[in-house]
C-alpha atoms as a PDB file:
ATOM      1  CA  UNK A   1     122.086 103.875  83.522  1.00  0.00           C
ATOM      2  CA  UNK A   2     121.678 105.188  86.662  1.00  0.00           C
ATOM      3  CA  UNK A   3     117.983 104.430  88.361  1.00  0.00           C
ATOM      4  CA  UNK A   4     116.501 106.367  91.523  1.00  0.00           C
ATOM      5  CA  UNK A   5     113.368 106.207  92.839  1.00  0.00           C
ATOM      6  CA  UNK A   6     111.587 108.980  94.879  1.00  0.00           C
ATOM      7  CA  UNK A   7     108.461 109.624  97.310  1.00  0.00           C
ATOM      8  CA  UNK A   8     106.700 113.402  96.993  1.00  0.00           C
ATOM      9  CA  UNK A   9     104.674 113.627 100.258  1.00  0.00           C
ATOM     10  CA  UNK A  10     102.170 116.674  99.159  1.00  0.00           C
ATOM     11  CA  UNK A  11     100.143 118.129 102.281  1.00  0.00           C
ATOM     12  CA  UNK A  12      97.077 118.906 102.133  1.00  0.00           C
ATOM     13  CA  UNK A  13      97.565 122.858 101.465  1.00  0.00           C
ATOM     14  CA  UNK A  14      99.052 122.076  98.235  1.00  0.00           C
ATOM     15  CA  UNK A  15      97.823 118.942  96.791  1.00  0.00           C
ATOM     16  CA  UNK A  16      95.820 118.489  93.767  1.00  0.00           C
ATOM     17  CA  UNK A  17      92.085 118.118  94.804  1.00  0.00           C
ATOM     18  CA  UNK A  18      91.734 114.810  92.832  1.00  0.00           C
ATOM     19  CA  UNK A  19      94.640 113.603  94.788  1.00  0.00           C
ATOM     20  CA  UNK A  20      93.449 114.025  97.847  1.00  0.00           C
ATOM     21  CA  UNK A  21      90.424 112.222  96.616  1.00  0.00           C
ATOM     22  CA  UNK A  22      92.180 109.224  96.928  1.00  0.00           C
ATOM     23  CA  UNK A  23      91.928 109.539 100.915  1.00  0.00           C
ATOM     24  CA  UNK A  24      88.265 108.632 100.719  1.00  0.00           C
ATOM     25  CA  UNK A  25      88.804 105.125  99.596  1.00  0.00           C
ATOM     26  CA  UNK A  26      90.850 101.857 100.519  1.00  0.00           C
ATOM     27  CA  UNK A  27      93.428 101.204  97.734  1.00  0.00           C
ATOM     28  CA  UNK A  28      92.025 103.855  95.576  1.00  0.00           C
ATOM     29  CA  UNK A  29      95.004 105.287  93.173  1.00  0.00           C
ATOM     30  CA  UNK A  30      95.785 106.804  89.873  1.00  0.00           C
ATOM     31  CA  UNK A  31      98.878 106.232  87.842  1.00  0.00           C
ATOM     32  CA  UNK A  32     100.281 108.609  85.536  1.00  0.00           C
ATOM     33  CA  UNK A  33     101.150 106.895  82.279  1.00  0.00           C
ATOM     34  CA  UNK A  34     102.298 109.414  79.603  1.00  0.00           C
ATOM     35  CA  UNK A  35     101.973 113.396  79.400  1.00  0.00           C
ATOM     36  CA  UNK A  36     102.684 116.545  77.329  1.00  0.00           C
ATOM     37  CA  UNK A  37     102.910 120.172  77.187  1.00  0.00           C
ATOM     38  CA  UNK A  38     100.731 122.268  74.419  1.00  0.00           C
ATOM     39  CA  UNK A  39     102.078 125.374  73.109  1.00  0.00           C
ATOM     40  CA  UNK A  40      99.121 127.195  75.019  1.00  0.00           C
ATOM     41  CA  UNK A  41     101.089 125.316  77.826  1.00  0.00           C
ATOM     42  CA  UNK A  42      98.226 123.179  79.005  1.00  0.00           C
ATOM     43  CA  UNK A  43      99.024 119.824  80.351  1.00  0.00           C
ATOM     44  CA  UNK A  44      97.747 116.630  78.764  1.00  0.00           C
ATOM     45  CA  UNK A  45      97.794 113.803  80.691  1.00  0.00           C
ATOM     46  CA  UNK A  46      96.895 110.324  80.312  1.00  0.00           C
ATOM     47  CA  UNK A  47      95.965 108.125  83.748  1.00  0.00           C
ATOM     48  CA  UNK A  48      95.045 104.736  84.929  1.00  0.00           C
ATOM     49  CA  UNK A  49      92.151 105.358  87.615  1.00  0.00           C
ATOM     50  CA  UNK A  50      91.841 102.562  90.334  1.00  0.00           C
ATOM     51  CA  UNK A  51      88.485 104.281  91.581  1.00  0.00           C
ATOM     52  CA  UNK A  52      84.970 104.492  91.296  1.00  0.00           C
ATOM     53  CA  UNK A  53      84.237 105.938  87.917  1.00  0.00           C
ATOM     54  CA  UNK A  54      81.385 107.636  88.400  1.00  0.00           C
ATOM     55  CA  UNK A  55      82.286 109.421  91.826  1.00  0.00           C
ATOM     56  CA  UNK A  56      85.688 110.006  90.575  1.00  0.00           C
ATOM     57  CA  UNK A  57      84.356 111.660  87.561  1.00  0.00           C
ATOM     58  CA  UNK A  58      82.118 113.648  89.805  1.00  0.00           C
ATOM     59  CA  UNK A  59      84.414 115.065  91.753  1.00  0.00           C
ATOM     60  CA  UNK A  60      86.726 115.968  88.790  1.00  0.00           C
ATOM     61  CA  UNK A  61      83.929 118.255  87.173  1.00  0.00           C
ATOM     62  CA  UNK A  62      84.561 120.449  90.317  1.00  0.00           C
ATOM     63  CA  UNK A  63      87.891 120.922  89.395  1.00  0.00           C
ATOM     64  CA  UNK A  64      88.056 124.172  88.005  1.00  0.00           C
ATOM     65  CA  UNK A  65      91.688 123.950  85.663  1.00  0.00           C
ATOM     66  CA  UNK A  66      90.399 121.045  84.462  1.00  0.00           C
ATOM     67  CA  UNK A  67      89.516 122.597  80.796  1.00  0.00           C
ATOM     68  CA  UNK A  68      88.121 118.891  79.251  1.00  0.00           C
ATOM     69  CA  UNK A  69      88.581 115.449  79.638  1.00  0.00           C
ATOM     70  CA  UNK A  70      87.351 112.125  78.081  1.00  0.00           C
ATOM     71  CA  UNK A  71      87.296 108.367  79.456  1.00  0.00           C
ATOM     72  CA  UNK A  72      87.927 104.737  78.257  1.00  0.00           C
ATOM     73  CA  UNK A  73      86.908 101.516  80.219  1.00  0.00           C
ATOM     74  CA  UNK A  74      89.577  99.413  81.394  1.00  0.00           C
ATOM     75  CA  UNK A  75      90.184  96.170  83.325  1.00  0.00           C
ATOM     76  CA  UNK A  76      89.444  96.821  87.474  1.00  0.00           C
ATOM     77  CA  UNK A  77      89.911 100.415  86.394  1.00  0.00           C
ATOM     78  CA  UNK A  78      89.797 103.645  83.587  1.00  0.00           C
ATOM     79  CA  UNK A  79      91.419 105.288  81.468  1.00  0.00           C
ATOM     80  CA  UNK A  80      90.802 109.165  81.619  1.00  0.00           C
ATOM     81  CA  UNK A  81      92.684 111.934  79.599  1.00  0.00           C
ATOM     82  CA  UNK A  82      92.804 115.130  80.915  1.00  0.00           C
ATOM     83  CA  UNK A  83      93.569 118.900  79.804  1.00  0.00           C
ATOM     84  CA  UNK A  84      94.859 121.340  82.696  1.00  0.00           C
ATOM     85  CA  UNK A  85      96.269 124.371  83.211  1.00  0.00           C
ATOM     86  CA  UNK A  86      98.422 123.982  86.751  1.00  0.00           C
ATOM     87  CA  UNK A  87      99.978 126.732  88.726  1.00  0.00           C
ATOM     88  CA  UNK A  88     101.584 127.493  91.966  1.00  0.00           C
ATOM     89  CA  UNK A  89     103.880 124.728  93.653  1.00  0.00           C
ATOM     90  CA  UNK A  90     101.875 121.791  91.430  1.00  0.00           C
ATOM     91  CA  UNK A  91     103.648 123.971  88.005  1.00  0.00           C
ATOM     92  CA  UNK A  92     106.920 124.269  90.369  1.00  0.00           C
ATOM     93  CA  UNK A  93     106.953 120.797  91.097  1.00  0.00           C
ATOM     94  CA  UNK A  94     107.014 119.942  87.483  1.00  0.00           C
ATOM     95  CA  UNK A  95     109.592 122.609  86.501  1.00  0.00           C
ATOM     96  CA  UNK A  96     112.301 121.263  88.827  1.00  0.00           C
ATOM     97  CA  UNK A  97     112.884 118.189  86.233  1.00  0.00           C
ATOM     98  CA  UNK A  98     112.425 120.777  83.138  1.00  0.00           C
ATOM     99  CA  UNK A  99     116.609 121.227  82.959  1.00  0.00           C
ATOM    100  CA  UNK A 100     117.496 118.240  83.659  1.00  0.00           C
ATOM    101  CA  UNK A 101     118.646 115.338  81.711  1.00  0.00           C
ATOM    102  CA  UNK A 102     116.074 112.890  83.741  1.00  0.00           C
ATOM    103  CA  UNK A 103     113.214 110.752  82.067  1.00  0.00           C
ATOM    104  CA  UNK A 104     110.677 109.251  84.128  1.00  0.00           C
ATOM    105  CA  UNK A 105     109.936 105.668  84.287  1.00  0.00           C
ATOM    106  CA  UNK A 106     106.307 105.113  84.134  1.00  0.00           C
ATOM    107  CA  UNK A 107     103.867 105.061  86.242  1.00  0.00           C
ATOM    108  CA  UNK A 108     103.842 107.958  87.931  1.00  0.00           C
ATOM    109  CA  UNK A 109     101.502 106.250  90.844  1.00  0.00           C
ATOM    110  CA  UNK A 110      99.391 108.728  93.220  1.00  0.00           C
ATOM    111  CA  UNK A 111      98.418 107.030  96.191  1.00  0.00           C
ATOM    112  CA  UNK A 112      95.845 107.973  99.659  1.00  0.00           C
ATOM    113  CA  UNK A 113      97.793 110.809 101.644  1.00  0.00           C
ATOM    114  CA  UNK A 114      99.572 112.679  99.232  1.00  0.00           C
ATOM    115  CA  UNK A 115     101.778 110.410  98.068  1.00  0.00           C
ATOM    116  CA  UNK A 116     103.545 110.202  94.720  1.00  0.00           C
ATOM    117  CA  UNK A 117     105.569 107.698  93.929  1.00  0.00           C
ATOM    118  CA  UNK A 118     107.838 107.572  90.057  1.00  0.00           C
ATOM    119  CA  UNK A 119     111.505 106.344  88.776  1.00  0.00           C
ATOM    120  CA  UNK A 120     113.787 108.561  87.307  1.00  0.00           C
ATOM    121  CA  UNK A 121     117.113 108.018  84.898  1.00  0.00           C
ATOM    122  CA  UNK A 122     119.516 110.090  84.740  1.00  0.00           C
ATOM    123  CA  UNK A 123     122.753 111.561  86.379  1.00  0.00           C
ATOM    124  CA  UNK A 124     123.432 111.036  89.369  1.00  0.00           C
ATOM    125  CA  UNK A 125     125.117 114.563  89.674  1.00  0.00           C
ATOM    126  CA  UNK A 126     122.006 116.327  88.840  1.00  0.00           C
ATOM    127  CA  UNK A 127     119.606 114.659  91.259  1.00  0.00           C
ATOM    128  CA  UNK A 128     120.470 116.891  94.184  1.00  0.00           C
ATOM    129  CA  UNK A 129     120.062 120.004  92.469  1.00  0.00           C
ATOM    130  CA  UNK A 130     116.469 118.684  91.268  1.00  0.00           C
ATOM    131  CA  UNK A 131     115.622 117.770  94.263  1.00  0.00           C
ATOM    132  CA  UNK A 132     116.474 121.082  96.140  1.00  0.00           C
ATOM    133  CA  UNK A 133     114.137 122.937  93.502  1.00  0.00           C
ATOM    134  CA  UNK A 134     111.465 120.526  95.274  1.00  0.00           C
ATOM    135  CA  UNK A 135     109.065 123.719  96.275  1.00  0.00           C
ATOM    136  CA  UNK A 136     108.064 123.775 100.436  1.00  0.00           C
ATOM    137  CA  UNK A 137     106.069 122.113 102.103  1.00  0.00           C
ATOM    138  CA  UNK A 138     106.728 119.061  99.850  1.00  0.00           C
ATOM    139  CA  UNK A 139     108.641 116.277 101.586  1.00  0.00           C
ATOM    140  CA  UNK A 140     110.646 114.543  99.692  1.00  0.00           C
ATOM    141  CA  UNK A 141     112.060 110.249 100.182  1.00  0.00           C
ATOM    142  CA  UNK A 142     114.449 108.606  98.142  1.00  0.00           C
ATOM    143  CA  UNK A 143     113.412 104.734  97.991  1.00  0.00           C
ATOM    144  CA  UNK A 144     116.012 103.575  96.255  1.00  0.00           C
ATOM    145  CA  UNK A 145     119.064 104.002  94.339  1.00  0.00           C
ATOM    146  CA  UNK A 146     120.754 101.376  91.741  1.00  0.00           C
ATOM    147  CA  UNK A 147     121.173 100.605  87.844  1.00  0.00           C
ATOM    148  CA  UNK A 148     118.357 100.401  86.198  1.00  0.00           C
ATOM    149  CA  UNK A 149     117.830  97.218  84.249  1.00  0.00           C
ATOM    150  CA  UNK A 150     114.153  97.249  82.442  1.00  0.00           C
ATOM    151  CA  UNK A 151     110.723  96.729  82.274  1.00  0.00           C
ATOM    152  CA  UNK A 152     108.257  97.500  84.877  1.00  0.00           C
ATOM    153  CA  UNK A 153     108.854  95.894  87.495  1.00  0.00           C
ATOM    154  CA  UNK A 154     111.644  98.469  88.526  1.00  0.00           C
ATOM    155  CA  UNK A 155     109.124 101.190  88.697  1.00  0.00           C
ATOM    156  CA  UNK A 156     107.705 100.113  91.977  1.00  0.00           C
ATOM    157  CA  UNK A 157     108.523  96.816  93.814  1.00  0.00           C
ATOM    158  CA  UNK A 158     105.553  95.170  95.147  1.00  0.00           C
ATOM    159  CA  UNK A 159     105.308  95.996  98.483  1.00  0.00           C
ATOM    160  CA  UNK A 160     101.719  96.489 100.298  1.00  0.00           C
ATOM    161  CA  UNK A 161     100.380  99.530 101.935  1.00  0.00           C
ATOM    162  CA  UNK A 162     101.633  97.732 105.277  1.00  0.00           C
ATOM    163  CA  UNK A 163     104.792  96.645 104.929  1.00  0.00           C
ATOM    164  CA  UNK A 164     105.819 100.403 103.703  1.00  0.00           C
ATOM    165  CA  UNK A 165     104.474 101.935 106.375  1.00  0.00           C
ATOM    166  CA  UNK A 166     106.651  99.577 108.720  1.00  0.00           C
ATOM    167  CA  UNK A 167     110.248 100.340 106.805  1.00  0.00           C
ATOM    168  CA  UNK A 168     108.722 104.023 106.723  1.00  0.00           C
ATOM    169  CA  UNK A 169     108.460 103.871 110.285  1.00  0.00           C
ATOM    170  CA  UNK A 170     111.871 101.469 110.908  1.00  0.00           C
ATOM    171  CA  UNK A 171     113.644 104.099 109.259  1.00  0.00           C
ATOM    172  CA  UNK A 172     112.269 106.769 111.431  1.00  0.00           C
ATOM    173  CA  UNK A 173     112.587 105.300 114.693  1.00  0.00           C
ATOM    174  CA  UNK A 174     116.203 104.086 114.036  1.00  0.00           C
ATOM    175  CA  UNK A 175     115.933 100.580 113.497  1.00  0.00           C
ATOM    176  CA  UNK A 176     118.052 101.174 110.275  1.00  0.00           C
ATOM    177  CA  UNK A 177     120.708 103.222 111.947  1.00  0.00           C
ATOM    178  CA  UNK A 178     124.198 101.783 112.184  1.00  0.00           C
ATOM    179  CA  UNK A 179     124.451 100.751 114.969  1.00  0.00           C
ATOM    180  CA  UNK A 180     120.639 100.023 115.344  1.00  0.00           C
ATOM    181  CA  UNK A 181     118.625 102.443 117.527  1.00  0.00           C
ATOM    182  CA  UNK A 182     115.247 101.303 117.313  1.00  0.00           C
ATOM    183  CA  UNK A 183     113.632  98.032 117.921  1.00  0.00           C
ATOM    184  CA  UNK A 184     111.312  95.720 116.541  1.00  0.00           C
ATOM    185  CA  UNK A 185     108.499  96.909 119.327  1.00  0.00           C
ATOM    186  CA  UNK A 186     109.669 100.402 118.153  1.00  0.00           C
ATOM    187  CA  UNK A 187     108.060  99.864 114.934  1.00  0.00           C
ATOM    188  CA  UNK A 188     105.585  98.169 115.903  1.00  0.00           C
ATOM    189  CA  UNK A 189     104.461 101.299 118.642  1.00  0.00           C
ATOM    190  CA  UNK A 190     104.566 103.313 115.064  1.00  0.00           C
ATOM    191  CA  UNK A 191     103.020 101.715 112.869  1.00  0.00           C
ATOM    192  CA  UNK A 192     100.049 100.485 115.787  1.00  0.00           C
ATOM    193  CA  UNK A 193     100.477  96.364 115.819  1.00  0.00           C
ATOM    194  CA  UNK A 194     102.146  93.558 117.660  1.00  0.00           C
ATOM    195  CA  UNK A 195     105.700  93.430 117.435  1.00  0.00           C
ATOM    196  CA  UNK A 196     105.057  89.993 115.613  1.00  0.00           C
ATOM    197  CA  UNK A 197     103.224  91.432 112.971  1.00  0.00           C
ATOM    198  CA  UNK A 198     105.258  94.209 112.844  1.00  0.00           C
ATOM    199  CA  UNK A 199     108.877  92.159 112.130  1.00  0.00           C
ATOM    200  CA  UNK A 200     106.583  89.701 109.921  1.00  0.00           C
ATOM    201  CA  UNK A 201     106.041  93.407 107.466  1.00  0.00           C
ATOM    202  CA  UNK A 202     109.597  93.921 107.710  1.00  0.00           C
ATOM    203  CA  UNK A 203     111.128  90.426 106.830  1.00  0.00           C
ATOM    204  CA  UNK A 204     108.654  89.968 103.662  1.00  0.00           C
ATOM    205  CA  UNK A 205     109.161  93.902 102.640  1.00  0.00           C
ATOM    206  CA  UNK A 206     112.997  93.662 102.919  1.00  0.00           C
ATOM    207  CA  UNK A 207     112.629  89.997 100.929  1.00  0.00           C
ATOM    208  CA  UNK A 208     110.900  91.593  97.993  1.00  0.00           C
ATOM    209  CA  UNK A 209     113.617  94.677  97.980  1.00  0.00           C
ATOM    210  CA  UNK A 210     116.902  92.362  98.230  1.00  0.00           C
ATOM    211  CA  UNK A 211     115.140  89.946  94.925  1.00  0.00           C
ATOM    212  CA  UNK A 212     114.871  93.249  93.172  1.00  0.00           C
ATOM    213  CA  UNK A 213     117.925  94.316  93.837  1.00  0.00           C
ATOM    214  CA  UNK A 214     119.567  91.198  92.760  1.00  0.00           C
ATOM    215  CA  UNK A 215     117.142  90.761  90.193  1.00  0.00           C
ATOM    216  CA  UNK A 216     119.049  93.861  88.138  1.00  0.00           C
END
């Protein structure tokens, strides 16, 4: 089975005001663990909150789609499940997996700055076409590509906030490119720290993604 795993960059005009939320907190994140359609075409959803409760819970009252929801405690987090009724490029988003032969792999993890994170299996064939439905402005990354082999642990390798934002920014200012463009202190100018700190992120980020990868 074929495995890929992609990064939806939402800006701020279209992004789901519980999402952007997540900005107002250090680690703060939610991750999508199972969902459904209703006939009435509402969306049920059930997430993992890694936020305040109470503030969280605040600020989803506000949110006027959201028809109902109910909560469960959990370890370091919640549970909440949620009924919605989504439109514009947040329903167009969704549809562009609705023909395809792709499952998700679980979570679906929202993270600060629009970010949205989730595996997919499925053809390889199809992915470009799904991809292309994508509705503007949403930017789209593909993290990786490989055979999927089980369990969780594919569904995100455990990389911190840091050392993604230093391959995000390796990638950008060429130090990937063959033959190399960018630097070491390139990254380092990006991503705002010393060029020792900077190579440290990359050496124990690409460490973690070659175990994975071997790991299959």
């Amino acid at each position: 089975m074929r495995y890929v795993r992609v990064e939806f960059t939402f800006p701020p005009a279209v992004r789901h005001p519980m999402h952007d939320f997540l900005d107002e907190g250090d680690g703060w994140r939610t991750e999508l663990l199972t969902w459904r359609r209703l006939p009435d075409e509402t969306l049920v959803t059930l997430f993992r909150v890694v936020a305040p409760r109470e503030r969280y819970l605040e600020r989803l009252r506000t949110v006027e789609p959201i028809d109902r929801f109910e909560t469960a405690p959990g370890d370091e987090a919640f549970y909440l499940k949620a009924y919605e009724r989504l439109g514009g490029p947040l329903e167009a988003f969704l549809g562009a997996f609705e023909d395809t032969e792709f499952l998700s792999v679980p979570p679906v993890v929202y993270r600060s700055g629009g970010r949205l994170s989730f595996g997919l299996i499925g053809p390889p064939n199809q992915l470009r076409d799904a991809l292309s439905a994508i509705p503007e402005p949403i930017e789209v990354t593909i993290e990786r590509v490989g055979s999927y082999g089980g369990g969780r642990r594919l569904a995100g390798v455990g990389l911190t906030e840091r050392q993604r934002a230093a391959l995000r920014a390796a990638r950008r200012v060429g130090y990937y490119d063959v033959p190399r463009t960018g630097s070491v202190a390139d990254v380092a100018a990006a991503v705002e720290s010393s060029p020792s700190t900077a190579g440290a992120h990359l050496r124990k980020a690409e460490a973690a993604l070659v175990d994975a990868y071997l790991d299959e």
